[in-house]
C-alpha atoms as a PDB file:
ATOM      1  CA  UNK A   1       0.000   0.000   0.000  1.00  0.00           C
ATOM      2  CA  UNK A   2       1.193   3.367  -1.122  1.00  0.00           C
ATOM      3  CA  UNK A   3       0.912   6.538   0.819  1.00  0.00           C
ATOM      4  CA  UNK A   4      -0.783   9.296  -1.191  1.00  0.00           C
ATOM      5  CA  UNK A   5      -0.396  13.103  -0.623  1.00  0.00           C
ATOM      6  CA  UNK A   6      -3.862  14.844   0.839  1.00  0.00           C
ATOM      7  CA  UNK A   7      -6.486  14.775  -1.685  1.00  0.00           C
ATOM      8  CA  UNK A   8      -4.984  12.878  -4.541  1.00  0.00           C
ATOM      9  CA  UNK A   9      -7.322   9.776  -3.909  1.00  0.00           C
ATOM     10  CA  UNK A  10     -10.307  12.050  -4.732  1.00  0.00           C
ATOM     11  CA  UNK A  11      -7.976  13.336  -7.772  1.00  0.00           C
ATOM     12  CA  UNK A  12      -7.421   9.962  -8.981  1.00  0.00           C
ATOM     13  CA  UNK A  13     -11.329   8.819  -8.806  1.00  0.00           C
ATOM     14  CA  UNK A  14     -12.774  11.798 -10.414  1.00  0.00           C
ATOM     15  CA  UNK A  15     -10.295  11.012 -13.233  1.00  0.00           C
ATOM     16  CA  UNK A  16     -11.251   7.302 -13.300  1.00  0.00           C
ATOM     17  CA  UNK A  17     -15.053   7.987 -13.619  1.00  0.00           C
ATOM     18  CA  UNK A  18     -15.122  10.158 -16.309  1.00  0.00           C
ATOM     19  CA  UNK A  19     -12.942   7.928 -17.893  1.00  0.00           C
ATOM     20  CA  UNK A  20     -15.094   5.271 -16.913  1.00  0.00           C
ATOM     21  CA  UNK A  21     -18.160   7.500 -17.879  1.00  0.00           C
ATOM     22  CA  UNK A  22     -16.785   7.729 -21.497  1.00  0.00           C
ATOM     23  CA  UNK A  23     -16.562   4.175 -22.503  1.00  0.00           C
ATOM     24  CA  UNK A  24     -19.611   2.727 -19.927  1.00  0.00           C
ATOM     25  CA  UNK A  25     -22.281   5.460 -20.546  1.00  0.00           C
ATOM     26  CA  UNK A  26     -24.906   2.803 -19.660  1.00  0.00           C
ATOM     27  CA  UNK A  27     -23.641   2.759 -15.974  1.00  0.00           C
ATOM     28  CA  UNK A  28     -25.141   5.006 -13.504  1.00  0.00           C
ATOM     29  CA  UNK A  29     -23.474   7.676 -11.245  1.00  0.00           C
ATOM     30  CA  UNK A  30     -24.279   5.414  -8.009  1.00  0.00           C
ATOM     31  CA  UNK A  31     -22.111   2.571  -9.513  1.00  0.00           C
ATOM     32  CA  UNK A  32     -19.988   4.515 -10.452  1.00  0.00           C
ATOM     33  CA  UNK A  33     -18.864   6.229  -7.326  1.00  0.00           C
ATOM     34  CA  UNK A  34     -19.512   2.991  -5.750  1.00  0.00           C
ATOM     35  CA  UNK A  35     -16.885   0.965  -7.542  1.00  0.00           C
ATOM     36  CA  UNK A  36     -14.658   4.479  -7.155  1.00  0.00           C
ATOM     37  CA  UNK A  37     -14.690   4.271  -3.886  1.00  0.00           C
ATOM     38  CA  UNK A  38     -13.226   1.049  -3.220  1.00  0.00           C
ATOM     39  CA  UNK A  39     -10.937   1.003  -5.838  1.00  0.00           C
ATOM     40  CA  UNK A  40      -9.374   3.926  -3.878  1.00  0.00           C
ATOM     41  CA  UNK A  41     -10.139   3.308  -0.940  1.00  0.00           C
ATOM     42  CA  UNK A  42     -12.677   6.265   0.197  1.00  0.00           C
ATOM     43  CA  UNK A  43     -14.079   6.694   2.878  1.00  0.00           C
ATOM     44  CA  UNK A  44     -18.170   7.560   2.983  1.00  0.00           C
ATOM     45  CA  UNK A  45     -17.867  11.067   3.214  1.00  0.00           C
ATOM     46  CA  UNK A  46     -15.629  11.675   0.552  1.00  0.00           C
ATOM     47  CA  UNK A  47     -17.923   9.192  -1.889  1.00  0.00           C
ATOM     48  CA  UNK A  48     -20.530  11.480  -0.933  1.00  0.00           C
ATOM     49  CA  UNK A  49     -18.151  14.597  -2.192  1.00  0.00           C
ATOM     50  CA  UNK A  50     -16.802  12.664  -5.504  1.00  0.00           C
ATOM     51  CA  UNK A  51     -20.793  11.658  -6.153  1.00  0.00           C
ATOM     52  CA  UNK A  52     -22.145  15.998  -5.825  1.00  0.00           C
ATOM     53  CA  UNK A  53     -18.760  17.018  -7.412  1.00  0.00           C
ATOM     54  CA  UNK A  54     -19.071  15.150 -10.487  1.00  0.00           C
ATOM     55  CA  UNK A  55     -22.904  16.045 -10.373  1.00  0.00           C
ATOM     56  CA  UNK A  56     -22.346  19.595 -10.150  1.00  0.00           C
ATOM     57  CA  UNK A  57     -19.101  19.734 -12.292  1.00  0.00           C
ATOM     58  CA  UNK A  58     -19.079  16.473 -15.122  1.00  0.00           C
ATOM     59  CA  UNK A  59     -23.128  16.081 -15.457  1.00  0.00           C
ATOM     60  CA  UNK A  60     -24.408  16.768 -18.892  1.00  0.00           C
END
């Protein structure tokens, strides 16, 4: 397990679901953050941030 400067996990998962967003269009935003959050290892409260973020910022 690495260790990650403040923030970057949150960096790395926005990142990863619009990338994710691009080539799976049929998956929802719940999934989405979902799988996000355990591939990096987030905890609740930042899911919750990465889920309005990319609402408010990525949406269509």
């Amino acid at each position: 397990m690495s260790i990650q400067p403040e923030g970057e996990d949150l960096k790395k998962a926005v990142k990863w679901v619009s990338e994710e967003r691009k080539f799976n269009p049929e998956k929802k935003l719940k999934q989405l953050v979902e799988e996000a959050g355990l591939k990096f290892n987030l905890s609740p409260k930042r899911q919750e941030f990465l889920s309005r973020f990319i609402a408010e910022n990525l949406e269509p």
